[in-house]
C-alpha atoms as a PDB file:
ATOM      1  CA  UNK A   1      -6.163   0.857  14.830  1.00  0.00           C
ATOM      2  CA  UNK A   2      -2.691   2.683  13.611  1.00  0.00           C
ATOM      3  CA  UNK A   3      -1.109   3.276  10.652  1.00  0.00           C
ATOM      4  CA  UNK A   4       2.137   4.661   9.837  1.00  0.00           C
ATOM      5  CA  UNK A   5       2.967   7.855   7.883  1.00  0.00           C
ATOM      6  CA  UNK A   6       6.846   9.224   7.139  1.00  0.00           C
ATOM      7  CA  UNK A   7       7.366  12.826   6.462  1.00  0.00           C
ATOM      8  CA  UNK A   8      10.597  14.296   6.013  1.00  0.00           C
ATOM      9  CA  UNK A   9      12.593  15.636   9.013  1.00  0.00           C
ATOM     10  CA  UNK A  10      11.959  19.361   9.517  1.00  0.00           C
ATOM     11  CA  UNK A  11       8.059  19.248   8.764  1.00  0.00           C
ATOM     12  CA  UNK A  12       5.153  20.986  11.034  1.00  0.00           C
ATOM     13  CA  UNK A  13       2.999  18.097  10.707  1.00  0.00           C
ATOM     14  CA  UNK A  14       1.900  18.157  14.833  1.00  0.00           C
ATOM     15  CA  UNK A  15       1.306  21.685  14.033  1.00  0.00           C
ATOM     16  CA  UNK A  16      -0.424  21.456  10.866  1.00  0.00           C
ATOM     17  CA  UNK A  17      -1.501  17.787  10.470  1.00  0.00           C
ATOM     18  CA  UNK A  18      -0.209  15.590   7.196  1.00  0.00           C
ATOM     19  CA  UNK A  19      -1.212  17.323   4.134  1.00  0.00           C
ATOM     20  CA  UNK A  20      -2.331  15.118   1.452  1.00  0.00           C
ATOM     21  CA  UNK A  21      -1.199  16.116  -2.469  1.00  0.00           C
ATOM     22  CA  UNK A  22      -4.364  18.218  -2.747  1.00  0.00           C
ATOM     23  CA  UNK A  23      -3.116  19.878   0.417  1.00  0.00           C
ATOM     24  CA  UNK A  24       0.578  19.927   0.097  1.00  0.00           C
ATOM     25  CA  UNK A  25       1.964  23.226  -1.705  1.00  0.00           C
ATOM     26  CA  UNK A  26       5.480  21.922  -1.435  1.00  0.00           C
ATOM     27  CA  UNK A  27       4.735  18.375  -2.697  1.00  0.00           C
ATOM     28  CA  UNK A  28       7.514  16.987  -5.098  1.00  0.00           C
ATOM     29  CA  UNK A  29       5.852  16.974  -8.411  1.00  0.00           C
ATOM     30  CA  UNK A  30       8.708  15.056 -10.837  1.00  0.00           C
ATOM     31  CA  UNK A  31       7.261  11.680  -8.912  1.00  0.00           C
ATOM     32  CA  UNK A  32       4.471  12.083 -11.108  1.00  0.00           C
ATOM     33  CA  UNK A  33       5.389  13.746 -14.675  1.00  0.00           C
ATOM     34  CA  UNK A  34       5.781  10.031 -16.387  1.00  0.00           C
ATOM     35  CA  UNK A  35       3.005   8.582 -14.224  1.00  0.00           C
ATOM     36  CA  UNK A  36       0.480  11.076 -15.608  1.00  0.00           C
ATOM     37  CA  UNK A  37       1.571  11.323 -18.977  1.00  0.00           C
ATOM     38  CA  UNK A  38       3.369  14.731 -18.531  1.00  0.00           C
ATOM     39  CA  UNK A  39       1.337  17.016 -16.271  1.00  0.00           C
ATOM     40  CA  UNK A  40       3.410  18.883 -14.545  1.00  0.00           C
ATOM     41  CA  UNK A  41       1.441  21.569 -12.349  1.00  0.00           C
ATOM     42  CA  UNK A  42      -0.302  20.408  -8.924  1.00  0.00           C
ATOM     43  CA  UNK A  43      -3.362  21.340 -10.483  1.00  0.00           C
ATOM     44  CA  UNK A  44      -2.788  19.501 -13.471  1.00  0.00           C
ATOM     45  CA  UNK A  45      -1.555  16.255 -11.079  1.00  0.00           C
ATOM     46  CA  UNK A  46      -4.944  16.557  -8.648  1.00  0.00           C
ATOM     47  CA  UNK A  47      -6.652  16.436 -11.781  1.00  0.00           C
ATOM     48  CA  UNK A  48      -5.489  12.978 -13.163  1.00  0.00           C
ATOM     49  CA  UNK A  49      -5.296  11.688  -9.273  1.00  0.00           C
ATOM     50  CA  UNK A  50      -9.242  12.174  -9.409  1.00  0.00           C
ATOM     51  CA  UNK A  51      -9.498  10.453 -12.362  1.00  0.00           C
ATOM     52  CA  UNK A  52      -8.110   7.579 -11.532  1.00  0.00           C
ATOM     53  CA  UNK A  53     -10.691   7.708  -8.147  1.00  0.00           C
ATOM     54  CA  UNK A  54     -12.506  10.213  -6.444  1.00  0.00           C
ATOM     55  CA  UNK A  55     -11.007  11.134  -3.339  1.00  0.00           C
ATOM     56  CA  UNK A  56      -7.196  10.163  -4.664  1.00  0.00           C
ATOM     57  CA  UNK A  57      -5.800  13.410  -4.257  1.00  0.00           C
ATOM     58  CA  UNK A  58      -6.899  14.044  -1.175  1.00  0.00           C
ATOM     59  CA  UNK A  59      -5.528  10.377   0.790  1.00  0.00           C
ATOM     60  CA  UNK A  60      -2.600   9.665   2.521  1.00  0.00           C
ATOM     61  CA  UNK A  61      -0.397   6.718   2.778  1.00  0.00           C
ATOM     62  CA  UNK A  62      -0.309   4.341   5.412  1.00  0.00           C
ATOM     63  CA  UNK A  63       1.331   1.160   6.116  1.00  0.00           C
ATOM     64  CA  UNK A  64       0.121  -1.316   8.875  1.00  0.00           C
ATOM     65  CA  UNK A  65       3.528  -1.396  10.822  1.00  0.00           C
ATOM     66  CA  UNK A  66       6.876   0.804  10.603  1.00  0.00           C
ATOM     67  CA  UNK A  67       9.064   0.192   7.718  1.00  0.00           C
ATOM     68  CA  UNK A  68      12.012  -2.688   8.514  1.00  0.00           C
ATOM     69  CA  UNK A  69      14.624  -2.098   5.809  1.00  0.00           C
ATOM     70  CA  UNK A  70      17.207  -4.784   5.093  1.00  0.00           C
ATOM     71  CA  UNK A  71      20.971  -5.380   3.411  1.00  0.00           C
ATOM     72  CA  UNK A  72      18.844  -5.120   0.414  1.00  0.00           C
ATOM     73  CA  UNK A  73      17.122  -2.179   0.314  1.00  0.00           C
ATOM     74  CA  UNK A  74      19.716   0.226   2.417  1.00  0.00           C
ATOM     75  CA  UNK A  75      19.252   2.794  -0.320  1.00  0.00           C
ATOM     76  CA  UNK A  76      15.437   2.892  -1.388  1.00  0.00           C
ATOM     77  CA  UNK A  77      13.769   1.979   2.351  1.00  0.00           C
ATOM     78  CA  UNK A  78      17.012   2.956   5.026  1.00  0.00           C
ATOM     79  CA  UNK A  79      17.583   5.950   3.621  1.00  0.00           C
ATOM     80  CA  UNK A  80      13.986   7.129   3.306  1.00  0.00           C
ATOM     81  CA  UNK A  81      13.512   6.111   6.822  1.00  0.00           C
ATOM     82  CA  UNK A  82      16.522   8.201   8.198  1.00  0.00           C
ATOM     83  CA  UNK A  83      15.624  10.875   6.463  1.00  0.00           C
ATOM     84  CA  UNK A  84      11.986  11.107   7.572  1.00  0.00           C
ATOM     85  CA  UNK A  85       9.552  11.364  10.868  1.00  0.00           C
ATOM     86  CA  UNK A  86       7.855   8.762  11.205  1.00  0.00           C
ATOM     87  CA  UNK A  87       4.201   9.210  13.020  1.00  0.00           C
ATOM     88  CA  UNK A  88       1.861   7.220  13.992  1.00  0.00           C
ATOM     89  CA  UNK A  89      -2.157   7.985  12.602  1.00  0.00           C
ATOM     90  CA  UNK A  90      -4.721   7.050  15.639  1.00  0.00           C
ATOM     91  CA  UNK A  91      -7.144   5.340  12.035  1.00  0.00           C
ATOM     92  CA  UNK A  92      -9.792   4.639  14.754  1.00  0.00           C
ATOM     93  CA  UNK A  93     -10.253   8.251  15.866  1.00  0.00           C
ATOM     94  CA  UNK A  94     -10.523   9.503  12.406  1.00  0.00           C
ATOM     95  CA  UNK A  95     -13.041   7.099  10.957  1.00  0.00           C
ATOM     96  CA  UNK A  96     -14.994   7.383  14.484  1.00  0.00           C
ATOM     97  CA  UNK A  97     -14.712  11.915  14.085  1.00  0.00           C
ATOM     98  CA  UNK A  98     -16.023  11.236  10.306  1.00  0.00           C
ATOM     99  CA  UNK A  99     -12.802  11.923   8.711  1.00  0.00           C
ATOM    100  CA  UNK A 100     -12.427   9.199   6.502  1.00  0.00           C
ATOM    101  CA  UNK A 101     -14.322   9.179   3.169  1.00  0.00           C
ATOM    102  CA  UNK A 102     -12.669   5.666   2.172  1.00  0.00           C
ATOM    103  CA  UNK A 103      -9.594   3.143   2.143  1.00  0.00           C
ATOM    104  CA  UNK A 104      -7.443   1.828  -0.603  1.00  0.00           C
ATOM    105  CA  UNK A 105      -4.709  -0.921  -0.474  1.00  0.00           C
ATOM    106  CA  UNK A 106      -2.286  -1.655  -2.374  1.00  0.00           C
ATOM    107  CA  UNK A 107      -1.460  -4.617  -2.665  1.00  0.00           C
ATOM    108  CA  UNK A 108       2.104  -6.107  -3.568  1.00  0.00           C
ATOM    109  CA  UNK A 109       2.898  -6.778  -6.820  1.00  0.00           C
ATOM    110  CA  UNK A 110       4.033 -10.545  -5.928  1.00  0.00           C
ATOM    111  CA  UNK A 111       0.346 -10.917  -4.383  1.00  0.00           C
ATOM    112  CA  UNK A 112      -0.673 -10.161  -8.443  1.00  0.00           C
ATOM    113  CA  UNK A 113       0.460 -12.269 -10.643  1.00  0.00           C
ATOM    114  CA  UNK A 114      -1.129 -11.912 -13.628  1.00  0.00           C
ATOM    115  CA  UNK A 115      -0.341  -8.048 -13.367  1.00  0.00           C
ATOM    116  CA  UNK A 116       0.963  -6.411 -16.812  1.00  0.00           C
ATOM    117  CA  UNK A 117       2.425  -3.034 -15.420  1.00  0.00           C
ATOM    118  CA  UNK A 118       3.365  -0.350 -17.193  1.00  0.00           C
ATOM    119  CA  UNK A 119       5.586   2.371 -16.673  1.00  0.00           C
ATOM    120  CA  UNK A 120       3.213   5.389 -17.196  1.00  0.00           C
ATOM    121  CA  UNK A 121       0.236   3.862 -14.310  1.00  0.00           C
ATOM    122  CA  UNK A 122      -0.404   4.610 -11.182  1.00  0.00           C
ATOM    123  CA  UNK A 123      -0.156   1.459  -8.521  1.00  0.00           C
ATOM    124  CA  UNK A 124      -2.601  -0.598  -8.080  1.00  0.00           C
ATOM    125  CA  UNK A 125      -5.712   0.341  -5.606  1.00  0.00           C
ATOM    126  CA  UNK A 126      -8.718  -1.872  -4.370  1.00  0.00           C
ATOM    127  CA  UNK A 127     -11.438  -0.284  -2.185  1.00  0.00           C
ATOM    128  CA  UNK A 128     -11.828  -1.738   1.411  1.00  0.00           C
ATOM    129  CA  UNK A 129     -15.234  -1.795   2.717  1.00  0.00           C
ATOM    130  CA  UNK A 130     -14.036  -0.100   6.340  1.00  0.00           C
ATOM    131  CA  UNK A 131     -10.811   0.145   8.212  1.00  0.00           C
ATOM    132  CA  UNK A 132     -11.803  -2.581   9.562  1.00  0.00           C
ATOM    133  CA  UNK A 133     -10.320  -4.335   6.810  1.00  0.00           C
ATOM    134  CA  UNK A 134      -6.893  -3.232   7.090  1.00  0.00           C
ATOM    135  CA  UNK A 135      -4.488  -6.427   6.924  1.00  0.00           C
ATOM    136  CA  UNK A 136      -2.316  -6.106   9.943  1.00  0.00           C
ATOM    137  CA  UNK A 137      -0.743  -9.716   9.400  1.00  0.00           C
ATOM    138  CA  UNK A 138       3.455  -9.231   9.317  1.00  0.00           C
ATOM    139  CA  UNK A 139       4.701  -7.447   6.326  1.00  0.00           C
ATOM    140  CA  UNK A 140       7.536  -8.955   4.613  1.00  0.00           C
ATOM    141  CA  UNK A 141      10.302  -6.421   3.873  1.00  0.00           C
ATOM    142  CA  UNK A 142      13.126  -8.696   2.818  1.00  0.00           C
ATOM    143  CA  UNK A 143      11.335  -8.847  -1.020  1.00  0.00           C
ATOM    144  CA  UNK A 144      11.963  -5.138  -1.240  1.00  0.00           C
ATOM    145  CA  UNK A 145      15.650  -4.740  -3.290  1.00  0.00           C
ATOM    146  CA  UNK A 146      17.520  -1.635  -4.131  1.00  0.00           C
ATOM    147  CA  UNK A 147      17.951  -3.124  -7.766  1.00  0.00           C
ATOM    148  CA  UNK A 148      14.630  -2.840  -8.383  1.00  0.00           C
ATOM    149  CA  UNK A 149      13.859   0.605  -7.713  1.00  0.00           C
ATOM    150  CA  UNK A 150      10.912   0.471  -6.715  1.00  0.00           C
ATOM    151  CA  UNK A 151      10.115   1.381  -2.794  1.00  0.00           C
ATOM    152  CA  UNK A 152       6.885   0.612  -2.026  1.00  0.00           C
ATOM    153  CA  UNK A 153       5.708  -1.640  -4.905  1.00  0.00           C
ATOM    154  CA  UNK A 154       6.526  -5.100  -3.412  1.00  0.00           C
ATOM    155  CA  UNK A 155       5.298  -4.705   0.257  1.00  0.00           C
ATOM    156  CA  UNK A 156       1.508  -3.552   0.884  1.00  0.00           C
ATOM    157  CA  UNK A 157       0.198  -0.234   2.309  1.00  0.00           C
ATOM    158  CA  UNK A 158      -2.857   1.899   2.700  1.00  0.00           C
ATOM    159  CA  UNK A 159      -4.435   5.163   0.920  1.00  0.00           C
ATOM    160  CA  UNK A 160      -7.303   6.577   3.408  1.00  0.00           C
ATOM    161  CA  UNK A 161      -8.775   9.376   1.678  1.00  0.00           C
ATOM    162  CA  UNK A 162      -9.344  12.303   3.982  1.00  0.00           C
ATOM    163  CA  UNK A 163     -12.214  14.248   4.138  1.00  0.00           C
ATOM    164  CA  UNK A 164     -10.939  18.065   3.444  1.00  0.00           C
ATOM    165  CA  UNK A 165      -7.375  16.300   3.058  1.00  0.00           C
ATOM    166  CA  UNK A 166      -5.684  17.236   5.945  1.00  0.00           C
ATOM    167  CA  UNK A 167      -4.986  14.653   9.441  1.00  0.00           C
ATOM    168  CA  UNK A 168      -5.153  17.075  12.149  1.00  0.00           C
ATOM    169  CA  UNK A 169      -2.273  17.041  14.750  1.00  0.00           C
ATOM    170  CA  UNK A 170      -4.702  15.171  17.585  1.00  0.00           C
ATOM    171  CA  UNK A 171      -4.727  12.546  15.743  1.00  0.00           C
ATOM    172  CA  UNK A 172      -0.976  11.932  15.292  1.00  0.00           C
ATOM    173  CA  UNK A 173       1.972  10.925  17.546  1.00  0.00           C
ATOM    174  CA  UNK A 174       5.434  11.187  16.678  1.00  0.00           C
ATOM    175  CA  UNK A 175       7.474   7.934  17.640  1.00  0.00           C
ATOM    176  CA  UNK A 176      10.981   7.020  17.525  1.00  0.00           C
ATOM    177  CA  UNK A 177      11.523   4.651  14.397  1.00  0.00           C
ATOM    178  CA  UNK A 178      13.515   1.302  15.899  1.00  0.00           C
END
């Protein structure tokens, strides 16, 4: 089982592995002042991702095949793909090596209906029993729209939280994004 992970170009990740949040010195913090209700250290940030689940600061996002922007979303998904690695996370040898502690998805928004978002929350997360109940059914990119601004909220992905919060390099490939 795969997932896919995008880092942007110029990283050390099959040197040093992905870093989750807890892991990540350099991690862009302004994603998360209005999520959090205006913490603004990593500390602070790890904090309130543990408090929404144990583990949270410490996962990494995967999605069950590589992104496939369209006319619609040049700016939010193109972009972020050309400007990123994309690498490929061998799922099977981590949760076989012991380094998963559990999964999340997230689910699309559409796939929710009677979802009352707000502005300040985090997405939405559901515990999977295994990795062996990652959906890898077709993914449909075209609902994803520039005018929404919102990357990731309408398609669904994966949080695996990672014991120690680091993927170590053996258990990543770099591929070419098509």
């Amino acid at each position: 089982m795969k997932l896919y992970h995008y880092i942007t170009k110029g990283n050390d990740a099959l040197e040093e592995g992905i870093l989750s949040f807890s892991e990540n010195p350099f991690a862009d913090l302004s994603y998360y002042f209005e999520r959090t209700g205006g913490k603004t250290t990593h500390k602070e940030i790890c904090e309130w991702m543990e408090s929404c689940f144990v583990g949270r600061s410490r996962a990494v996002r995967g999605f069950s095949e590589p992104i496939k922007w369209t006319e619609r979303s040049i700016k939010c998904l193109k972009n972020f793909v050309d400007n990123a690695d994309m690498f490929e996370i061998d799922v099977s040898a981590l949760d076989r090596d012991g380094f998963i502690e559990a999964v999340y998805v997230s689910p699309s928004v559409l796939d929710i209906p009677e979802l009352q978002e707000q502005w300040n929350c985090d997405e939405v997360l559901l515990p999977l029993n295994s990795i062996k109940d990652i959906d890898y059914s077709p993914i449909d990119w075209s609902v994803c729209d520039d005018e929404l601004r919102r990357r990731f909220a309408y398609v669904r992905y994966y949080l695996i939280v990672i014991k120690g919060g680091i993927i170590p390099p053996k258990y990543l490939k770099l591929v070419q994004h098509y």
